[in-house]
C-alpha atoms as a PDB file:
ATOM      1  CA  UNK A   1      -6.382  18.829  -6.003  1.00  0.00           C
ATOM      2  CA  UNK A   2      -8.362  19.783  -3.081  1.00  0.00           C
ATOM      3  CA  UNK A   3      -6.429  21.041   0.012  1.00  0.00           C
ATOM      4  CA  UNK A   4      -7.249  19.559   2.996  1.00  0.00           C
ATOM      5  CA  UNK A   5      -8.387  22.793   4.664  1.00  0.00           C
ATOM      6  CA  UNK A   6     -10.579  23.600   2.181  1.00  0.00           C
ATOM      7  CA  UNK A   7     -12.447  19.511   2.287  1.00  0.00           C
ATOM      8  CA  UNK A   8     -12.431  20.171   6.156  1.00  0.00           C
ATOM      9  CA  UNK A   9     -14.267  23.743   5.595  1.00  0.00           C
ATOM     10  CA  UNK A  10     -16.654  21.732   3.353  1.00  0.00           C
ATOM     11  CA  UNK A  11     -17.403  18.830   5.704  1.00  0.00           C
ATOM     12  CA  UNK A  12     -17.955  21.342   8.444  1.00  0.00           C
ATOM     13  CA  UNK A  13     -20.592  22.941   6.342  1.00  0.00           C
ATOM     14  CA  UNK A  14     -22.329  19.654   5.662  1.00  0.00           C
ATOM     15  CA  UNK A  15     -22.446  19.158   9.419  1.00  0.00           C
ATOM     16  CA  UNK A  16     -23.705  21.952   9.608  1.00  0.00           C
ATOM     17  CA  UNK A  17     -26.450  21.530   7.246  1.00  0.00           C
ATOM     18  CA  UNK A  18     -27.362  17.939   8.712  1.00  0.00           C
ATOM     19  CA  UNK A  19     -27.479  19.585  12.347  1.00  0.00           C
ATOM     20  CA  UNK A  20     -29.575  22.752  11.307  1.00  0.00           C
ATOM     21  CA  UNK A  21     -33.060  20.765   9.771  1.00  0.00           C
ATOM     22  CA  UNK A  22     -32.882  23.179   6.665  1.00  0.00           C
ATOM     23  CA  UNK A  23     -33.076  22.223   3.171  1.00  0.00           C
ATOM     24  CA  UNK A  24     -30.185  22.662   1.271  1.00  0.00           C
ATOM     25  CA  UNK A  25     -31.432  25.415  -0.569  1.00  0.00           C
ATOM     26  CA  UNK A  26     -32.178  27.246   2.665  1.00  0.00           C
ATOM     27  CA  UNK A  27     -28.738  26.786   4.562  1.00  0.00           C
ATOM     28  CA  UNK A  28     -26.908  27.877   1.071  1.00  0.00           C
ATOM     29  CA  UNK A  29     -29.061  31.122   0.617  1.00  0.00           C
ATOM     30  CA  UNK A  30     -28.271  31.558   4.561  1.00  0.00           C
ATOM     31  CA  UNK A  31     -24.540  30.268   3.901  1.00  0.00           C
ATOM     32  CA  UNK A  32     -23.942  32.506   0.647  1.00  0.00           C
ATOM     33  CA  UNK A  33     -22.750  29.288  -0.710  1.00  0.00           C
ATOM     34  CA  UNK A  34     -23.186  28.198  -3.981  1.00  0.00           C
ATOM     35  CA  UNK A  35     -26.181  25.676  -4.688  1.00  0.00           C
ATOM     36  CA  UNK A  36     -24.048  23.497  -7.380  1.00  0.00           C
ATOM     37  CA  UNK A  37     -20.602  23.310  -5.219  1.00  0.00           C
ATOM     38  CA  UNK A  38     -22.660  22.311  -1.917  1.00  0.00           C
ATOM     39  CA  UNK A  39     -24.767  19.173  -4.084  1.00  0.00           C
ATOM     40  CA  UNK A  40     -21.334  18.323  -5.108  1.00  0.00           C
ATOM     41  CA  UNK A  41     -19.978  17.326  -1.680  1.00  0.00           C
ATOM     42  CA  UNK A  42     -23.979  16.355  -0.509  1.00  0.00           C
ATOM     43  CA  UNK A  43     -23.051  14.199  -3.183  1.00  0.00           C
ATOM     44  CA  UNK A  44     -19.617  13.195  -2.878  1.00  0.00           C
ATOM     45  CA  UNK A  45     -20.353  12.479   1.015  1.00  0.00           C
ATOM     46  CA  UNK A  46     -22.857  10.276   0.059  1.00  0.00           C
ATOM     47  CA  UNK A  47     -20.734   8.309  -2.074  1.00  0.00           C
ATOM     48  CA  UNK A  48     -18.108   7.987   1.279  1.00  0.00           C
ATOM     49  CA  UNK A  49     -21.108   6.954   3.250  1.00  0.00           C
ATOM     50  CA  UNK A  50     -21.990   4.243   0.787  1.00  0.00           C
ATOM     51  CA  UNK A  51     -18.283   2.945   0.486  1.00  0.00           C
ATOM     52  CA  UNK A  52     -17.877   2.728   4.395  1.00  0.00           C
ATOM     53  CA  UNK A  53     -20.963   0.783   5.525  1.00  0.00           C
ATOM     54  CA  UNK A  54     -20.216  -1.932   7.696  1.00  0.00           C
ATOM     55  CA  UNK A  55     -21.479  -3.319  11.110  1.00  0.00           C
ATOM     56  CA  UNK A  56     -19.290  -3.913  13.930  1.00  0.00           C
ATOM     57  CA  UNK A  57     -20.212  -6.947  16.812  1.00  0.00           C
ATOM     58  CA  UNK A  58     -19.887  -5.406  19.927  1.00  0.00           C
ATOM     59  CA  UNK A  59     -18.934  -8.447  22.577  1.00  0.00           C
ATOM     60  CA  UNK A  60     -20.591  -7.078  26.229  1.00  0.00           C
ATOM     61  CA  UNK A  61     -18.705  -9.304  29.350  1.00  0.00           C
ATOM     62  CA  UNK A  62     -21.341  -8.528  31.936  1.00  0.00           C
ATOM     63  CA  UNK A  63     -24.877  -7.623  32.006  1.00  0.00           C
ATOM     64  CA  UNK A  64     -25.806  -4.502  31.541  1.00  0.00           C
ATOM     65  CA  UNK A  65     -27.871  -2.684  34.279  1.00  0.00           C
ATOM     66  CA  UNK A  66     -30.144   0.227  32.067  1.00  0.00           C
ATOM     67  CA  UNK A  67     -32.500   2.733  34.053  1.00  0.00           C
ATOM     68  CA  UNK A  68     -35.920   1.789  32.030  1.00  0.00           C
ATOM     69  CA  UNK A  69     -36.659   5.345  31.803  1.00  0.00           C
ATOM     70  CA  UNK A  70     -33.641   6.171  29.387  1.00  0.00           C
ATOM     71  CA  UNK A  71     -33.216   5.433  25.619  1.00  0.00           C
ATOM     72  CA  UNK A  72     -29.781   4.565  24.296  1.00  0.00           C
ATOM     73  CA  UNK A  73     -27.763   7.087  21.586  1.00  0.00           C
ATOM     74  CA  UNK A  74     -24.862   5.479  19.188  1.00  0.00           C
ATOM     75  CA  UNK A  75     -22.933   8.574  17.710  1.00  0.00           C
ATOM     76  CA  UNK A  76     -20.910   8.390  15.269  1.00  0.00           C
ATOM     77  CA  UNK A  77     -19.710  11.532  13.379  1.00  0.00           C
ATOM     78  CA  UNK A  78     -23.077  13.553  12.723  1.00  0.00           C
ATOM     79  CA  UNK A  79     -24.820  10.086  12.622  1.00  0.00           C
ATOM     80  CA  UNK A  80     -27.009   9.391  15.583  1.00  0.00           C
ATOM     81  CA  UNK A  81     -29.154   6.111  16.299  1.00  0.00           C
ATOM     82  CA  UNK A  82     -31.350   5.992  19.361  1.00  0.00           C
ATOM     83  CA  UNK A  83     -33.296   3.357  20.940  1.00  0.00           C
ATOM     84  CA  UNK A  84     -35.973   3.726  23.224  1.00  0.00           C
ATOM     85  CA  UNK A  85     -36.099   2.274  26.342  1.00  0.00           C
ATOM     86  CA  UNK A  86     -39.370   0.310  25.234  1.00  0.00           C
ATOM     87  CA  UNK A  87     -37.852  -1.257  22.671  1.00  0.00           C
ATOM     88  CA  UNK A  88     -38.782  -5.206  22.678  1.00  0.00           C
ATOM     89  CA  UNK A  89     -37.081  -7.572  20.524  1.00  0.00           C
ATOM     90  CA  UNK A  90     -39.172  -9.625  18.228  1.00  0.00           C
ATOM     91  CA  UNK A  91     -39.455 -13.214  19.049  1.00  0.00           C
END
């Protein structure tokens, strides 16, 4: 069983990796880690990912007032979504 120290030390690493625009190859020659361990939990994240995909309705009160000039950033862990403050829904 993994200890939770070393899955943390891990998941640091991949956020890391996601954060640093290398390829994995790159960031484990940099890292000294080992190629086949680091695909492993690429992998096994991925699996997470795919397991907790869901959308949540966000219910707003009052308009919003948003400066035209600024996009809008969702974070979530090390997952980002931004939207541009031209963005026109499609009628």
């Amino acid at each position: 069983m993994i200890t939770s120290e070393r899955k943390e030390q891990w998941i640091n690493h991949l956020d890391a990796w996601k954060s640093s625009g290398l390829s994995a190859n790159k960031y484990c020659i940099e890292n000294g880690i080992n190629k086949n361990s680091f695909r492993y939990w690429i992998d096994k994240d991925k699996g997470k990912s795919k397991k907790n995909k869901s959308f949540v309705k966000l219910n707003i009160q009052e308009p919003l007032s948003i400066n035209e000039r600024e996009s809008i950033s969702l974070k979530y862990g090390s997952y980002e979504i931004t939207i541009p403050s031209d963005f026109k829904k499609k009628e």
